[in-house]
Protein backbone atom coordinates (compact mmCIF):
# COMPACT_ATOMS: atom_id res chain seq x y z
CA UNK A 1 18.41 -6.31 -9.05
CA UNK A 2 15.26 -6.13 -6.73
CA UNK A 3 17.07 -7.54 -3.65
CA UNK A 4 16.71 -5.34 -0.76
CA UNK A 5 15.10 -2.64 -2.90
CA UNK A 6 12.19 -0.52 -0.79
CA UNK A 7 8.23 -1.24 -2.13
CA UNK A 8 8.31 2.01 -3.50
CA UNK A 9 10.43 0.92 -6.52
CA UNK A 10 8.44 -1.75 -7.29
CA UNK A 11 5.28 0.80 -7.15
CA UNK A 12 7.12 3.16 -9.69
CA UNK A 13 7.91 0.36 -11.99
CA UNK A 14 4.19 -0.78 -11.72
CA UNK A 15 2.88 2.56 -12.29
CA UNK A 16 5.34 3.03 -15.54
CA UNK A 17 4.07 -0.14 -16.98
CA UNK A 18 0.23 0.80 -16.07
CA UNK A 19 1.10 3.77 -17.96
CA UNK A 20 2.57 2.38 -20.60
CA UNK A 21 -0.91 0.89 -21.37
CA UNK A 22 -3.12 4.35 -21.05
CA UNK A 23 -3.89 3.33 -17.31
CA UNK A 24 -3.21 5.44 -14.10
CA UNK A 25 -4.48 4.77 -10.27
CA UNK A 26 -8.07 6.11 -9.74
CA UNK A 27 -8.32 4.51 -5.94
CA UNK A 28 -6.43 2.51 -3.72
CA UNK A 29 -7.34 0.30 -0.40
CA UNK A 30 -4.73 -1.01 2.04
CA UNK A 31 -4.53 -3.42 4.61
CA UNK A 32 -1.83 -3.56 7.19
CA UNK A 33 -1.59 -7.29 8.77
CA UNK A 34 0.54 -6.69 12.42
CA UNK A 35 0.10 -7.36 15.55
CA UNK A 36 1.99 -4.89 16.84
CA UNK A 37 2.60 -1.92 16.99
CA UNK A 38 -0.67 -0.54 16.79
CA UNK A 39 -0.77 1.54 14.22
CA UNK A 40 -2.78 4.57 15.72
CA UNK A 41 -2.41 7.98 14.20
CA UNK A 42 0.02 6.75 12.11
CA UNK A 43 -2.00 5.44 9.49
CA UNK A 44 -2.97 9.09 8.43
CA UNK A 45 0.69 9.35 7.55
CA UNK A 46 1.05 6.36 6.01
CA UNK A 47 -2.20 7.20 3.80
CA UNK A 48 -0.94 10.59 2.79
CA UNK A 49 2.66 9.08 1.49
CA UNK A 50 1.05 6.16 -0.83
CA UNK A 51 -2.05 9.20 -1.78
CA UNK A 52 1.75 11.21 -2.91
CA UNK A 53 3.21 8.24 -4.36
CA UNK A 54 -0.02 7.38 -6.24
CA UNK A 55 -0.38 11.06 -7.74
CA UNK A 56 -4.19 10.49 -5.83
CA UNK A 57 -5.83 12.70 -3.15
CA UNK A 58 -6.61 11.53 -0.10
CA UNK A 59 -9.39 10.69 -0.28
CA UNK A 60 -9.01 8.29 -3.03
CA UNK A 61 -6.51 5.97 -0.52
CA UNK A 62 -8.30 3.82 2.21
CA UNK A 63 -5.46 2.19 4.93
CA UNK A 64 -6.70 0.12 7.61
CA UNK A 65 -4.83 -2.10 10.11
CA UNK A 66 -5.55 -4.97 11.51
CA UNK A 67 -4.46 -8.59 13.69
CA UNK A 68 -3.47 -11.71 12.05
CA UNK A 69 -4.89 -13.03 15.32
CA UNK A 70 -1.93 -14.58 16.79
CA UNK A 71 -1.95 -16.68 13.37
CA UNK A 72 1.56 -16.86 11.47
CA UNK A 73 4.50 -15.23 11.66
CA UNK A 74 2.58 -11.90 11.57
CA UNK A 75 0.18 -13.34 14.71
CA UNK A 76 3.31 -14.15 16.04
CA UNK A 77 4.89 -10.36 15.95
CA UNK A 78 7.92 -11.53 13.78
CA UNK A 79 6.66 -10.11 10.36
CA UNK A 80 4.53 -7.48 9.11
CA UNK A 81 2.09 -7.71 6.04
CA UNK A 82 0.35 -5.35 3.38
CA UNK A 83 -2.10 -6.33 0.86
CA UNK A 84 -3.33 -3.32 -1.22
CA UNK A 85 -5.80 -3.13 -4.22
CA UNK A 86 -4.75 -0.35 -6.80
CA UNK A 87 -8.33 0.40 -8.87
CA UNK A 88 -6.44 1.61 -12.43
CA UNK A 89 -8.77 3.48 -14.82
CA UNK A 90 -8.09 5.13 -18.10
CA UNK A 91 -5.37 7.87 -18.22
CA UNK A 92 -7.36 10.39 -20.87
């Protein structure tokens, strides 16, 4: 069912469930782990799609990039990773 399924679905389904309980996103802060390519201007993008997704404004979303420092298969250029804290605060 999930195989092969973009992060986005699993972000919807997340949401649905936080909702489900009275919650919705109030803030979010995400960190890209590559070591290339560097990630430039593109992170503005990147911040304004997951701000969309999240129903937040931008301002509310923090993305940042950063090395794995030649650690791992990220350090190592063959994967890339992205941890991201979603702060979920009462929906009423």
């Amino acid at each position: 069912k999930w195989k092969n399924q973009k992060s986005e679905i699993f972000l919807a389904k997340a949401i649905q469930l936080a909702t489900k309980q009275g919650l919705k996103p109030v803030q979010a802060d995400s960190t890209i782990i590559l070591e290339r390519p560097k990630l430039g201007n593109q992170k503005l993008k990147i911040k304004m799609h997951l701000a969309k997704l999240l129903s937040l404004s931008k301002d509310k979303v923090s993305v940042k990039a950063k090395t794995a420092e030649s650690l791992g298969p990220e350090g190592e250029g063959r994967a890339i990773s992205v941890q991201t804290l979603v702060v979920l605060g009462p929906s009423g």
